[in-house]
Protein backbone atom coordinates (compact mmCIF):
# COMPACT_ATOMS: atom_id res chain seq x y z
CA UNK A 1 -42.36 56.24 -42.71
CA UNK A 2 -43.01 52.97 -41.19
CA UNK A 3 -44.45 52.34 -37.91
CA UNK A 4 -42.46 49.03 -37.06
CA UNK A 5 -40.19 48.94 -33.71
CA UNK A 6 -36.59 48.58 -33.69
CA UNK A 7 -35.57 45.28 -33.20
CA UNK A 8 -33.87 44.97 -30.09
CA UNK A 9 -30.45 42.90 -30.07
CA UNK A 10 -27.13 42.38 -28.48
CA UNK A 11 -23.83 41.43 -29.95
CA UNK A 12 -20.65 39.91 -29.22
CA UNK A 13 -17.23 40.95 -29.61
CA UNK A 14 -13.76 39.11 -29.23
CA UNK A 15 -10.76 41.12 -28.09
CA UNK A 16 -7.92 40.72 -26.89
CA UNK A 17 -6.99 42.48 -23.54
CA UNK A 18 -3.59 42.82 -21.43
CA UNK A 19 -4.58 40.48 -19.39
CA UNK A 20 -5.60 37.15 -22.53
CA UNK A 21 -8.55 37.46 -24.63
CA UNK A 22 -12.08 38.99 -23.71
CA UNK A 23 -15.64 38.42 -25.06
CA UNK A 24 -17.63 41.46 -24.58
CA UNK A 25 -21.52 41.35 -25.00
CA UNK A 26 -23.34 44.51 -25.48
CA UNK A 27 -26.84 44.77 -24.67
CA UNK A 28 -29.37 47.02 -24.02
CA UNK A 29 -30.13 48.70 -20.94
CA UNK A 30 -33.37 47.23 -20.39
CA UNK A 31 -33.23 43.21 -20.44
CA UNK A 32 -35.22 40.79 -18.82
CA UNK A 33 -33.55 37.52 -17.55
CA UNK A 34 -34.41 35.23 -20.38
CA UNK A 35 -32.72 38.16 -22.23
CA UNK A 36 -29.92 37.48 -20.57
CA UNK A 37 -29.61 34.18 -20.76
CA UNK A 38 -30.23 34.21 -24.60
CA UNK A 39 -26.91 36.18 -24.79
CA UNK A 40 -25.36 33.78 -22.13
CA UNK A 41 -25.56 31.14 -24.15
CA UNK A 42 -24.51 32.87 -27.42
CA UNK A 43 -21.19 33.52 -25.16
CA UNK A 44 -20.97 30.09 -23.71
CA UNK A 45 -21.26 28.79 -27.75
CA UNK A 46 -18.80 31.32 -28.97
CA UNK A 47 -16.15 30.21 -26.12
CA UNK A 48 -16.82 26.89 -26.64
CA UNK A 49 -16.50 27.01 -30.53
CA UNK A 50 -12.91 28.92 -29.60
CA UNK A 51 -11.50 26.76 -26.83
CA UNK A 52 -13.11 22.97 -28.24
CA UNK A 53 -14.32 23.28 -24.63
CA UNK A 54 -17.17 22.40 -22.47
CA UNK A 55 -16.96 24.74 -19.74
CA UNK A 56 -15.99 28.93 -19.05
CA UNK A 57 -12.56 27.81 -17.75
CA UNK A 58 -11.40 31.13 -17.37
CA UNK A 59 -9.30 31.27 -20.38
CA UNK A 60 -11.81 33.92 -21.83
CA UNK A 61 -12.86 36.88 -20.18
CA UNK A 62 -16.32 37.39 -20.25
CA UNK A 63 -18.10 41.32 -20.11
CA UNK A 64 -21.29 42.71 -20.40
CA UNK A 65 -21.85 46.49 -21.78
CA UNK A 66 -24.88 48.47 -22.15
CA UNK A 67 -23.46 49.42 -25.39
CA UNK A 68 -23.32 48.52 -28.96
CA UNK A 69 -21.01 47.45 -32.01
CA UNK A 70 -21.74 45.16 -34.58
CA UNK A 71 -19.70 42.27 -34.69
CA UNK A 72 -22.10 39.40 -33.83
CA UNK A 73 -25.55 39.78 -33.31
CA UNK A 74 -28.22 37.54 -31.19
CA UNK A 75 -32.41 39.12 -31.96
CA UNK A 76 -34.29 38.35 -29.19
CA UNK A 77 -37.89 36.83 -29.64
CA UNK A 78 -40.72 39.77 -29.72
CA UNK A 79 -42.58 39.93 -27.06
């Protein structure tokens, strides 16, 4: 058996919610800020590749989840 850590990740999911569409990130629990703003921008490029826009105009919900599901998927750098 190998003695390599999991790599840590978080991924991105589109849905759409009663309320227009949402973008839900799950992440792990523990996260640093630059974490946070690796998925952050991941979001802000996903929306933007979407909408053909250059700001969050509220068109797309955004969450964040200390869960998982494999839709897309941002590694972060190790440490």
């Amino acid at each position: 058996m190998s003695s390599q850590s999991i790599a840590r990740h978080a991924t991105l999911k589109m849905s759409r919610g009663p309320e227009g569409p949402t973008l839900t990130a799950h992440v792990p629990q523990e996260m640093s800020r630059q974490d946070f703003l690796l998925v952050a921008g991941s979001a802000y490029d996903a929306v933007n590749r979407m909408t053909h826009c250059n700001c969050m105009s509220g068109r797309i919900s955004f969450v964040v989840e200390d869960l998982y599901a494999d839709v897309a998927r941002v590694d972060f750098p190790a440490p």
